[in-house]
N, C-alpha and C. Protein backbone atom coordinates (compact mmCIF):
# COMPACT_ATOMS: atom_id res chain seq x y z
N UNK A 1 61.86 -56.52 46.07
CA UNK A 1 60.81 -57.34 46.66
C UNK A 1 60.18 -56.69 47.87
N UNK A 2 61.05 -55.69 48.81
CA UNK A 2 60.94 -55.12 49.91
C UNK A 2 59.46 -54.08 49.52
N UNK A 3 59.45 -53.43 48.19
CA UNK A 3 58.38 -52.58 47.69
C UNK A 3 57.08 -53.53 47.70
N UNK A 4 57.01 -54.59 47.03
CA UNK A 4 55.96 -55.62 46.92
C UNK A 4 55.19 -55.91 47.98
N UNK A 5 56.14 -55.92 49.38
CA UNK A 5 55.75 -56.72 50.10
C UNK A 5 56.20 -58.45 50.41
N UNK A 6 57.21 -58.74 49.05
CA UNK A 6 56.96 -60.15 49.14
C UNK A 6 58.10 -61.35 49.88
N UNK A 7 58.00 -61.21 51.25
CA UNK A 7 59.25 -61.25 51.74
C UNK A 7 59.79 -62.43 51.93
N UNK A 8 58.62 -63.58 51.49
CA UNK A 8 58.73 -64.93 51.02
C UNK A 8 59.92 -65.04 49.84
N UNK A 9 59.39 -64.33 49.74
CA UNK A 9 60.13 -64.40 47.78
C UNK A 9 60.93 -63.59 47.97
N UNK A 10 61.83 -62.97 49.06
CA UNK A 10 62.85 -62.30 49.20
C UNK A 10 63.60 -63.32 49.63
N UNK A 11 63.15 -64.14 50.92
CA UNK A 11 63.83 -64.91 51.56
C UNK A 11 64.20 -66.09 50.83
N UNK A 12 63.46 -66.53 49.58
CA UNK A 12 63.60 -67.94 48.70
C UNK A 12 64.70 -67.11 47.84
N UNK A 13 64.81 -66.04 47.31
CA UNK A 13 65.64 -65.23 47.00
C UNK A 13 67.15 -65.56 47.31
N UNK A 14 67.03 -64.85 48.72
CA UNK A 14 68.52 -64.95 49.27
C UNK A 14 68.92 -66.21 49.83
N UNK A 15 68.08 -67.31 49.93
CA UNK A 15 68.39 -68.66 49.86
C UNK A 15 69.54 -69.19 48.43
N UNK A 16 68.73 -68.73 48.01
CA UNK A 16 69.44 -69.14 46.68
C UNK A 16 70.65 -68.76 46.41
N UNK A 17 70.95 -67.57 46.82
CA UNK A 17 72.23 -66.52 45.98
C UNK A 17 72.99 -67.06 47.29
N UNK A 18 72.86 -67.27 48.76
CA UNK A 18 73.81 -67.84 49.41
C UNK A 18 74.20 -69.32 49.34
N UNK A 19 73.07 -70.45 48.00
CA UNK A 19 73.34 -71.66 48.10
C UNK A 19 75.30 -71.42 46.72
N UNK A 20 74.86 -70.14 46.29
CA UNK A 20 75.73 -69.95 45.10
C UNK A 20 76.66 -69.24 46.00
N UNK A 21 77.10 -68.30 46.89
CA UNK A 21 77.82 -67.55 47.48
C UNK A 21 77.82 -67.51 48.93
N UNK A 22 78.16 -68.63 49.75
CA UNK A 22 77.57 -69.10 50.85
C UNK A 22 78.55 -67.64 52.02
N UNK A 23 79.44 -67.38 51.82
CA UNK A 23 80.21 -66.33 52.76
C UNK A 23 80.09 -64.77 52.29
N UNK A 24 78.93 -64.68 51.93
CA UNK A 24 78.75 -63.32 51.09
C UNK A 24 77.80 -62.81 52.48
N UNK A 25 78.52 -61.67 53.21
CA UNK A 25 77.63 -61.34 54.52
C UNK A 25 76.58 -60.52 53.89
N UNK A 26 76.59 -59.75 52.77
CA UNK A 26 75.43 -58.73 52.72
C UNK A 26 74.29 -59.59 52.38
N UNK A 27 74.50 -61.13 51.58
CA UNK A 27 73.46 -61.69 51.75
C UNK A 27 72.36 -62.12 53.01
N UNK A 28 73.36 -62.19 53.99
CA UNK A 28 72.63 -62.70 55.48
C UNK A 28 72.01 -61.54 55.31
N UNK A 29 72.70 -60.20 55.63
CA UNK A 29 71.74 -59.71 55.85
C UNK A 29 70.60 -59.14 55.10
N UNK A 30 70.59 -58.83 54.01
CA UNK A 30 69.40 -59.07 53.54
C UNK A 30 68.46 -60.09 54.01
N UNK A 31 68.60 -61.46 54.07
CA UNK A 31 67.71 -62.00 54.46
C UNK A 31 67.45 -62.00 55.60
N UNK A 32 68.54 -61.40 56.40
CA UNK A 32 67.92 -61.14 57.97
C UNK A 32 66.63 -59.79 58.00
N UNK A 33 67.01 -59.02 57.08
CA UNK A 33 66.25 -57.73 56.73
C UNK A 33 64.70 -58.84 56.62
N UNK A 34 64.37 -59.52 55.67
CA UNK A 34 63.42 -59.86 55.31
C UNK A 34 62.55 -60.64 56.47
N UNK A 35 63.34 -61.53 57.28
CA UNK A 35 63.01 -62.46 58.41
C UNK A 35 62.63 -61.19 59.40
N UNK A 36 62.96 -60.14 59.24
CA UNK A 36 62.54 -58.73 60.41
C UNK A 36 61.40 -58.69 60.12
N UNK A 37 61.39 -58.55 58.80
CA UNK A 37 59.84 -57.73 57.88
C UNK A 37 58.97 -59.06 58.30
N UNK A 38 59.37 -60.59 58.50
CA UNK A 38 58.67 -61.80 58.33
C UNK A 38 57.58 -61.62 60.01
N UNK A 39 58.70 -60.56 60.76
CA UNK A 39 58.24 -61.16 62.47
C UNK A 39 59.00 -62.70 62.53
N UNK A 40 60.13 -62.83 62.11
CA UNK A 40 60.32 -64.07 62.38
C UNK A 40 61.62 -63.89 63.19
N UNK A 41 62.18 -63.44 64.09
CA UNK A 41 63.06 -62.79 64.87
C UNK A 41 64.22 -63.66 64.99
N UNK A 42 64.14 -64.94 64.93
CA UNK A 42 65.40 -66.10 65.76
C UNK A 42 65.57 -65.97 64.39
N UNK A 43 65.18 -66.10 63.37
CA UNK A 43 66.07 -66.68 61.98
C UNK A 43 66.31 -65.44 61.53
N UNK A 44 66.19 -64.06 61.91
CA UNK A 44 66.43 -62.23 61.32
C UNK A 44 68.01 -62.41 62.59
N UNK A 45 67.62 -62.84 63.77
CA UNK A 45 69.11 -62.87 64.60
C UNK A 45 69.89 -63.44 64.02
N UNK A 46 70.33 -65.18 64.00
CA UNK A 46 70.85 -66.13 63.23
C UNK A 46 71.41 -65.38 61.79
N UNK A 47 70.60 -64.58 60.73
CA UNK A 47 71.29 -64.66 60.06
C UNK A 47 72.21 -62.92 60.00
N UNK A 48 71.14 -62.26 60.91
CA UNK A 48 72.57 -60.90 61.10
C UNK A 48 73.97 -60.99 61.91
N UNK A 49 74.12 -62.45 62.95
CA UNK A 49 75.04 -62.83 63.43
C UNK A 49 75.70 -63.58 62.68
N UNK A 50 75.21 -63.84 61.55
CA UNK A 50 76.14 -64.78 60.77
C UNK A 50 76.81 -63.63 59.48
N UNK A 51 76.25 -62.95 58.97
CA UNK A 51 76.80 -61.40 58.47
C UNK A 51 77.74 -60.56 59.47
N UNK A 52 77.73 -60.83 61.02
CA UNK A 52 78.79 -60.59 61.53
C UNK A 52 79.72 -60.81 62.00
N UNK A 53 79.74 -62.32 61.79
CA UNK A 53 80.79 -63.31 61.80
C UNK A 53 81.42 -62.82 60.37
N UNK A 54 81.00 -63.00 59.67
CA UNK A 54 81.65 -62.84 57.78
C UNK A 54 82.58 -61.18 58.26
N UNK A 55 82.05 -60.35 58.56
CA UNK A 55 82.30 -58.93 58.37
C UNK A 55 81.78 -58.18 59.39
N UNK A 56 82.75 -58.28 61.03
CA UNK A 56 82.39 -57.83 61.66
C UNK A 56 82.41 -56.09 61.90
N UNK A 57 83.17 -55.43 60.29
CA UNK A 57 83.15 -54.51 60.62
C UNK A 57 81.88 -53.06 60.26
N UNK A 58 81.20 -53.98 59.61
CA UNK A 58 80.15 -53.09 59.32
C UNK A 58 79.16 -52.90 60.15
N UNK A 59 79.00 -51.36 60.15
CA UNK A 59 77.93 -50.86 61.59
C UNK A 59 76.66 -51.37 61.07
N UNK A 60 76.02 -51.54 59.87
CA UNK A 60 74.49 -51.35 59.54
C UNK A 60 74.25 -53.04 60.16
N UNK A 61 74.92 -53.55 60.23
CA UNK A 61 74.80 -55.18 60.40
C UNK A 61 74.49 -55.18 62.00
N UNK A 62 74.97 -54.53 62.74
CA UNK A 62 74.75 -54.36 64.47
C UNK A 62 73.42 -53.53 64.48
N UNK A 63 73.00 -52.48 63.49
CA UNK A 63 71.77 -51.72 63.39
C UNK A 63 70.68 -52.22 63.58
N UNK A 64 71.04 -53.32 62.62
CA UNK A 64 69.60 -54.48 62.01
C UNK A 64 69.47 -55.32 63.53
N UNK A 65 70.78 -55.82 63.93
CA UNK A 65 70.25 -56.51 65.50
C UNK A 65 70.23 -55.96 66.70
N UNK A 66 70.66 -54.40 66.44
CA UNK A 66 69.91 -53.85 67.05
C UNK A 66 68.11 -53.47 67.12
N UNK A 67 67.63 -53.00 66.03
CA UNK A 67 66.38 -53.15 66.03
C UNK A 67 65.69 -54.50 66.09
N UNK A 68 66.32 -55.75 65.44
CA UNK A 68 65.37 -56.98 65.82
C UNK A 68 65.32 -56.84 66.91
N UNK A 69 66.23 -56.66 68.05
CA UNK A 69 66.18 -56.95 69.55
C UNK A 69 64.88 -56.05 69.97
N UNK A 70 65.31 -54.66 69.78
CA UNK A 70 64.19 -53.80 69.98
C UNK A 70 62.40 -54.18 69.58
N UNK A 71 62.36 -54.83 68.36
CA UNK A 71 61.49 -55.36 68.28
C UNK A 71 60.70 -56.39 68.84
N UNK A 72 62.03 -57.24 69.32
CA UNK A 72 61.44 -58.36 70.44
C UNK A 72 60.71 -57.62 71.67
N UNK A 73 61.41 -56.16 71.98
CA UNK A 73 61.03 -56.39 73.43
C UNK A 73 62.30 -56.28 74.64
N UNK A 74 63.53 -56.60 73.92
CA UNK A 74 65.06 -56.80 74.70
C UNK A 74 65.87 -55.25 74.67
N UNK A 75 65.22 -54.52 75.38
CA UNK A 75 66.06 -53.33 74.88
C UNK A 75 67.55 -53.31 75.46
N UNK A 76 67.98 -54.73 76.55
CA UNK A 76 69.13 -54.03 76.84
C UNK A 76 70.30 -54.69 75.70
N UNK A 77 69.48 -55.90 74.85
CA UNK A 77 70.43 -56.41 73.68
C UNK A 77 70.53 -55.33 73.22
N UNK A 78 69.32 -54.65 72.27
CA UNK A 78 69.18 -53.43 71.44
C UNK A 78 70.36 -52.69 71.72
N UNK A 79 70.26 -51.96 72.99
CA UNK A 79 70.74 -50.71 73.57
C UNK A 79 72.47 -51.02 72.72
N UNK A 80 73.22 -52.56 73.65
CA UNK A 80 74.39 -53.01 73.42
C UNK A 80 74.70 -53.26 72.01
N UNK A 81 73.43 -53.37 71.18
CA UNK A 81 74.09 -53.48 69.75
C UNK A 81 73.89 -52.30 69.32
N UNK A 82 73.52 -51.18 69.59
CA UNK A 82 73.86 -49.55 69.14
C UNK A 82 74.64 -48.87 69.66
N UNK A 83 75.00 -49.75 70.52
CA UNK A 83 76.56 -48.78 71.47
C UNK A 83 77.41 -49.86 70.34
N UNK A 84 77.31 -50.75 69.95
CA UNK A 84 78.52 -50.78 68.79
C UNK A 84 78.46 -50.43 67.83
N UNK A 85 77.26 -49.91 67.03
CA UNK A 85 77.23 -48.67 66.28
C UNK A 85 77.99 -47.64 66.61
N UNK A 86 77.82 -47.39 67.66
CA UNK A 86 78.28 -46.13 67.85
C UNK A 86 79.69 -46.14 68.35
N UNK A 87 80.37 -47.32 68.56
CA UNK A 87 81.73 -47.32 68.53
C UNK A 87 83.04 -47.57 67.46
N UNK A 88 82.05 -48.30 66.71
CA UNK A 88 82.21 -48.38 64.93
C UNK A 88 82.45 -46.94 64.37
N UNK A 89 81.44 -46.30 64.34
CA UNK A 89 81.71 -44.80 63.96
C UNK A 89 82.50 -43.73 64.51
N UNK A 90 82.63 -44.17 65.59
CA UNK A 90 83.35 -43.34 66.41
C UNK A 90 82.94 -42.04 67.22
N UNK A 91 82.01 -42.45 67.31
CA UNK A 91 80.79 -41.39 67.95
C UNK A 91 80.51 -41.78 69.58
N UNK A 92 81.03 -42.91 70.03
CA UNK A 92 80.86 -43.26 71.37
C UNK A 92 82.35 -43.41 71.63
């Protein structure tokens, strides 16, 4: 859907597959992915914090709120959610 453009229909998407698989984190984030692409920032946060509640150990999930933040404007959230990238990997 990400190719299309259609991020409505991404997000009615991953509505769905989490009404069927409600603790499935890669779903948040996908739809947090899409709520990025939306400009819709509080519901792209909400649902990459809720993908890191499920599975706090995956770095790409701190990536994504790292850049929403960045996108807002908050670089010192940003900054703090890529220093846990980078402590995840083991690179910091």
């Amino acid at each position: 859907l990400s190719a299309t453009h259609d991020f409505d229909g991404a997000v009615a998407e991953m509505d769905e597959a989490l009404r069927l698989e409600p603790k499935e984190p890669n779903l948040y984030f996908m739809r947090a992915a899409a709520y990025r692409a939306k400009k819709d920032f509080d519901k792209a946060i909400a649902d990459v914090d809720e993908a890191i509640q499920l599975d706090a150990v995956r770095g790409d999930f701190y990536m994504l709120r790292g850049m929403i933040f960045s996108d807002q404007g908050d670089l010192d959230k940003a900054i703090a959610a890529f220093e846990k990238v980078g402590k995840k990997l083991g690179v910091i």
